[in-house]
Protein backbone atom coordinates (compact mmCIF):
# COMPACT_ATOMS: atom_id res chain seq x y z
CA UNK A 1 -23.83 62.85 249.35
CA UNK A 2 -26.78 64.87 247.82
CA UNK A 3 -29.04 64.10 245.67
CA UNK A 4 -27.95 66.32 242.76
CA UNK A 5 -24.63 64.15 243.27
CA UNK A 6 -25.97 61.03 243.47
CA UNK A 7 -27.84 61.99 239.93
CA UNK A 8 -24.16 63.30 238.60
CA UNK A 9 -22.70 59.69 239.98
CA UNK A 10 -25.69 57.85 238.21
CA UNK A 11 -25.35 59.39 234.61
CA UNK A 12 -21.56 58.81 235.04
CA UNK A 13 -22.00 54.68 235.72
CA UNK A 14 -25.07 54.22 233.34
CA UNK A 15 -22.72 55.84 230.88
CA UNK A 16 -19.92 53.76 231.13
CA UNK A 17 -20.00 49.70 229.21
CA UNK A 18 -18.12 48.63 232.28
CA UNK A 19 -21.19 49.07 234.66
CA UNK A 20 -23.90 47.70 232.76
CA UNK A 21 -21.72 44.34 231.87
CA UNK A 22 -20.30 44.49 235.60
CA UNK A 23 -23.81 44.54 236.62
CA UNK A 24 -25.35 41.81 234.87
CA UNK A 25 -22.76 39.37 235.98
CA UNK A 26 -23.55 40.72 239.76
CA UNK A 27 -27.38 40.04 239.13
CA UNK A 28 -26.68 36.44 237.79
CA UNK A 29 -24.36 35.43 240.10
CA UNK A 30 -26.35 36.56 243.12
CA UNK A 31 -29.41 34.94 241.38
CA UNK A 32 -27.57 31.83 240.75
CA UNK A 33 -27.01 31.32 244.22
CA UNK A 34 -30.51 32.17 245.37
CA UNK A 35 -30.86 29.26 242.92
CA UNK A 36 -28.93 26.70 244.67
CA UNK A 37 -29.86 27.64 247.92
CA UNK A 38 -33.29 27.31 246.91
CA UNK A 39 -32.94 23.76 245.97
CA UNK A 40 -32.28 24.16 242.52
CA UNK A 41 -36.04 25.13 242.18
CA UNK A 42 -37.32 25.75 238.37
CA UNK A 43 -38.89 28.55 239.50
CA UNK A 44 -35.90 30.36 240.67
CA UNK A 45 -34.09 29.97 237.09
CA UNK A 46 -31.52 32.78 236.97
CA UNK A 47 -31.73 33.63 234.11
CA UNK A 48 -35.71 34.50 233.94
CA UNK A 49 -35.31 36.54 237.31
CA UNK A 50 -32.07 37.90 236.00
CA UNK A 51 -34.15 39.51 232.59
CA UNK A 52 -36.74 40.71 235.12
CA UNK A 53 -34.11 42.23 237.55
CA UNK A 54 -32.36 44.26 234.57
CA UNK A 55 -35.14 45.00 232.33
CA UNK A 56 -36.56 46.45 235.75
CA UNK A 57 -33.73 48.37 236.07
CA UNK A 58 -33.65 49.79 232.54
CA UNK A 59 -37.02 50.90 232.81
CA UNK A 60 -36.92 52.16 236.36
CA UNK A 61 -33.46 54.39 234.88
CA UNK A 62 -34.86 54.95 231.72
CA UNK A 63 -31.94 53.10 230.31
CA UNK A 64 -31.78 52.43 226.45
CA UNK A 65 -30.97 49.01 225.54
CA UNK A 66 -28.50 50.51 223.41
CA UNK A 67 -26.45 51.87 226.21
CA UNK A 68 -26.86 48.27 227.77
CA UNK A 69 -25.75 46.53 225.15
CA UNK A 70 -22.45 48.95 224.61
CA UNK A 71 -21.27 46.42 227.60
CA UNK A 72 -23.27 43.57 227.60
CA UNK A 73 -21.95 42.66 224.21
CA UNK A 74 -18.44 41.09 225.86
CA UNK A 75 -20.31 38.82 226.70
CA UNK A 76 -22.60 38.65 223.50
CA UNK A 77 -19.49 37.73 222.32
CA UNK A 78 -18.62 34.59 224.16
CA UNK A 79 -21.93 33.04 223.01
CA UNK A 80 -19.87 31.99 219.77
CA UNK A 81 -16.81 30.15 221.88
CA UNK A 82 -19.41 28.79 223.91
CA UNK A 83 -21.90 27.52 221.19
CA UNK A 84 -18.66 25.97 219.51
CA UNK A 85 -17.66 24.34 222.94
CA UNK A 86 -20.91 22.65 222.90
CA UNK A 87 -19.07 20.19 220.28
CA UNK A 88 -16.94 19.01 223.29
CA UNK A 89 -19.54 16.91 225.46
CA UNK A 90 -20.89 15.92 221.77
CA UNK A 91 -17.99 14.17 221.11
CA UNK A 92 -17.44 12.27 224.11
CA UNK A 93 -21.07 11.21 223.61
CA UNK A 94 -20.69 10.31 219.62
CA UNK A 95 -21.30 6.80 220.51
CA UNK A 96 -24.13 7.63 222.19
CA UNK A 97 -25.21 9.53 218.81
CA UNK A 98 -24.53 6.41 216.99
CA UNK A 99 -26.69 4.09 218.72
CA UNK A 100 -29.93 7.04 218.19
CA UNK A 101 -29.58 7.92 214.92
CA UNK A 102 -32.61 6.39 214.17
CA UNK A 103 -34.61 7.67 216.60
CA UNK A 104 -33.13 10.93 216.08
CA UNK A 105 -34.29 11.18 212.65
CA UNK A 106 -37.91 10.69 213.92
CA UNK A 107 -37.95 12.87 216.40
CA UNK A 108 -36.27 15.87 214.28
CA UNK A 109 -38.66 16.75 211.81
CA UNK A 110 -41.43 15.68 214.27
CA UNK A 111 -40.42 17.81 217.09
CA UNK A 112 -39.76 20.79 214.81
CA UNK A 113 -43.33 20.46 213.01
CA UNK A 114 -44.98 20.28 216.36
CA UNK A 115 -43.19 23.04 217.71
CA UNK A 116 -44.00 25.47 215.12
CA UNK A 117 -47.27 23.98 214.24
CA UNK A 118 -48.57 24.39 217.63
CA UNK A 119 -47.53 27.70 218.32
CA UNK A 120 -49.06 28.84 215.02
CA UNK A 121 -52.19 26.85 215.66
CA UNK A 122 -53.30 28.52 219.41
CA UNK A 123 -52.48 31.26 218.47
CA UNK A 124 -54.38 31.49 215.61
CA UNK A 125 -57.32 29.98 217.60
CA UNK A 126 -56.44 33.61 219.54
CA UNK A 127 -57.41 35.44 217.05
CA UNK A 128 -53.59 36.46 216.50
CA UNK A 129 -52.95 38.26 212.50
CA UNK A 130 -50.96 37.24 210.03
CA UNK A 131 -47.89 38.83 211.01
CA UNK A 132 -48.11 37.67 214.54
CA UNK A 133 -48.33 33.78 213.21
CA UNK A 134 -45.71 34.32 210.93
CA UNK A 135 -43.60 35.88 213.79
CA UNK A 136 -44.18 32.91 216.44
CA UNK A 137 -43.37 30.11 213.76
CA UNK A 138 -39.73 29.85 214.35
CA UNK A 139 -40.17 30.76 218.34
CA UNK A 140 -37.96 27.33 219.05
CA UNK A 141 -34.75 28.03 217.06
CA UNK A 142 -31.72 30.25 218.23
CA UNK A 143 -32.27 33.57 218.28
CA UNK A 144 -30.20 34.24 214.80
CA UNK A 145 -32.07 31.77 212.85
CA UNK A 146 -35.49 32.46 214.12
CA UNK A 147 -35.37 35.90 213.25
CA UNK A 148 -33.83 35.48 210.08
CA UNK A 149 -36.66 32.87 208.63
CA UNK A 150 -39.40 35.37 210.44
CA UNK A 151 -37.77 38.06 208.27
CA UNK A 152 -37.64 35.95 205.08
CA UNK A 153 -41.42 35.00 205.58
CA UNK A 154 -42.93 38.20 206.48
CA UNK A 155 -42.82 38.13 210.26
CA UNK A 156 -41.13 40.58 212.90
CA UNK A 157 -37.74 40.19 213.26
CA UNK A 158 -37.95 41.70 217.02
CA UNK A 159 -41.26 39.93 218.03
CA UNK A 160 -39.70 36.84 217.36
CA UNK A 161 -36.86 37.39 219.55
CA UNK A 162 -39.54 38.09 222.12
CA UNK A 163 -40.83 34.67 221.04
CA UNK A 164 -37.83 32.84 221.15
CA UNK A 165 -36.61 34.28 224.77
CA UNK A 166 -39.80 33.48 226.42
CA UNK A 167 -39.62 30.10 224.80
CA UNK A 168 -36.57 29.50 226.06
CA UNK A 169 -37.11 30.42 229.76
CA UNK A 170 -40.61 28.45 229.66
CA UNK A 171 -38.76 25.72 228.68
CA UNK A 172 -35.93 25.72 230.89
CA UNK A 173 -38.65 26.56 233.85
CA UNK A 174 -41.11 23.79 233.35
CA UNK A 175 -38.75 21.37 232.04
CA UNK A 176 -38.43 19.06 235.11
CA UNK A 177 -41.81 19.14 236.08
CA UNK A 178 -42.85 17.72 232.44
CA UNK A 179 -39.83 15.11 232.66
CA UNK A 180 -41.47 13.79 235.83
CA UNK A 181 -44.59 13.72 234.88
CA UNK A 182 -43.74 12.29 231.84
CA UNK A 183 -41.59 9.37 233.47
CA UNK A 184 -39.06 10.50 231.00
CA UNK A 185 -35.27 9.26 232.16
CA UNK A 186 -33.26 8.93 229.23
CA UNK A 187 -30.97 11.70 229.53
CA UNK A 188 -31.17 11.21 225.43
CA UNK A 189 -34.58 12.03 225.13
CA UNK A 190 -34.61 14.72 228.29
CA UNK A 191 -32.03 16.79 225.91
CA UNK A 192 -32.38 16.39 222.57
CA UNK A 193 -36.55 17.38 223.30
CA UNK A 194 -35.09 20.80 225.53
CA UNK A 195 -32.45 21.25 222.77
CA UNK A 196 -35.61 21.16 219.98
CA UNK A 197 -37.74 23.14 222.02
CA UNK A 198 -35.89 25.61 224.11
CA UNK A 199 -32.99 26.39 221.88
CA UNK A 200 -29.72 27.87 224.49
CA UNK A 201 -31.77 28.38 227.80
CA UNK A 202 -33.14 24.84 226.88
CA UNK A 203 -29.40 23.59 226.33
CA UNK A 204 -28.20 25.71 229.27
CA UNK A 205 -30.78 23.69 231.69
CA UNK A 206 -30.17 20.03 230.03
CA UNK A 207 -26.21 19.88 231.36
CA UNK A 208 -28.22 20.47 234.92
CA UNK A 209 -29.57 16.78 234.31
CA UNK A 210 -25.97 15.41 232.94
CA UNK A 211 -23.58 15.75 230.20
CA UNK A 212 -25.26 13.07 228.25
CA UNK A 213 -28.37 15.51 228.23
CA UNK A 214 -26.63 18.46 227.31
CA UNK A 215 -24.71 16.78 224.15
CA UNK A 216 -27.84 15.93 222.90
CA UNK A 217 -29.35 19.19 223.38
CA UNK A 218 -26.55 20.65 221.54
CA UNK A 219 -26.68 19.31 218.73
CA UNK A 220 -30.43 19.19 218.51
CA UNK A 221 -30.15 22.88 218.55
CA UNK A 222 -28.20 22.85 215.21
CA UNK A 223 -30.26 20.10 213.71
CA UNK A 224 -33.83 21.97 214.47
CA UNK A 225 -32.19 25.24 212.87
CA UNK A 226 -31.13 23.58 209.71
CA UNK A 227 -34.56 21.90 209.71
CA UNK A 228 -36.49 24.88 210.42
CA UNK A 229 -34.70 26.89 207.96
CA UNK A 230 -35.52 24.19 205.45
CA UNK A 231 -38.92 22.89 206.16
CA UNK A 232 -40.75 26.13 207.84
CA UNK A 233 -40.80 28.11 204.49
CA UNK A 234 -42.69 25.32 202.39
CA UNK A 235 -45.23 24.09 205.50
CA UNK A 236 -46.44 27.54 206.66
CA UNK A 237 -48.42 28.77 203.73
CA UNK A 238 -50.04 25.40 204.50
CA UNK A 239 -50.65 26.04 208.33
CA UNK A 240 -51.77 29.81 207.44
CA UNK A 241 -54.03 28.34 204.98
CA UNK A 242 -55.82 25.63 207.40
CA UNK A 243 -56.02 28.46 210.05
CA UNK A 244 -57.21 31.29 207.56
């Protein structure tokens, strides 16, 4: 085949939904087993090498996300069965729930303060603006509520999703290694703290450690949205002030 065809065969696949959402489940599952091979090793998460692989390939094709997405979005879609499944493990751990509620309620508002407070704090320190601050705040909720508070406060809709994916993978990446260091073992505390701070990828990696884990990181992904949502627009002007 000759090049000219090869080019004809290329616009005809990057063209079609089929290839790009055929693709991407290629590229994770051959990533996912580099990942198990490898020892399960945090550093061979899938799903970071899998955004490098594909944003890669976009560039390298000069691929617009918008043509990605025509195919991706099947499984866009499933994020809504599967955030609703999360209720599942949840309720085979509600006793679980029971027994914590006290700590729980500690830890929520705590953990979410911290998480945006911190953000906001370095990188003010940076020498980040305004807009950039306001963007990072909510980098620890799910995608759809992070960018809708960043919106509401003055932020960047699309920097914050920036925000909230490399959250997310950080999270899911160093995750162990702070666990260990940490002498943390309560699967409890291992996944309601990744639910809090990593959102989904954070979720994603806390069933890796046991169901117990992942319940917890569930619902903590709820919880820090609703408390986010709530608390973030009356303690920012106060952050941006003490960093101004």
């Amino acid at each position: 085949m000759n090049q000219p065809d090869i080019a004809r065969l290329w616009v005809y696949l990057a063209s079609a939904p089929l290839f790009w959402l055929t693709l991407t489940l290629v590229v994770f599952q051959a990533l996912n087993w580099v990942f198990v091979r490898g020892g399960r090793m945090p550093l061979l998460n899938p799903v970071l090498w899998s955004i490098v692989v594909l944003g890669g390939l976009l560039t390298l094709t000069d691929t617009s996300y918008q043509s990605y997405f025509e195919g991706a979005q099947f499984i866009h879609f499933l994020l809504g069965p599967a955030t609703v499944a999360l209720a599942v493990p949840l309720y085979r751990q509600w006793d679980q729930v029971r027994r914590s509620v006290v700590a729980l309620g500690v830890a929520l508002p705590v953990g979410s303060l911290i998480a945006a407070g911190s953000a906001v704090g370095l990188a003010a320190l940076l020498g980040a603006d305004r807009s950039t601050l306001v963007s990072l705040s909510p980098k620890s909720v799910t995608t759809p509520i992070a960018m809708g508070v960043s919106e509401a406060l003055g932020g960047v809709p699309a920097l914050t999703a920036v925000f909230v994916i490399l959250t997310g993978v950080t999270g899911a990446v160093t995750a162990a290694a702070i666990f260990r260091i940490l002498r943390i073992r309560d699967q409890r505390a291992m996944g309601f703290g990744l639910g809090l701070a990593a959102h989904g990828l954070g979720t994603a990696r806390a069933f890796q450690f046991g169901e117990t884990a992942g319940a917890f990181a569930g619902m903590a992904i709820g919880l820090n949205g609703l408390a986010t949502a709530v608390l973030l627009p009356i303690l920012l002007p106060i952050l941006l002030a003490m960093f101004d």
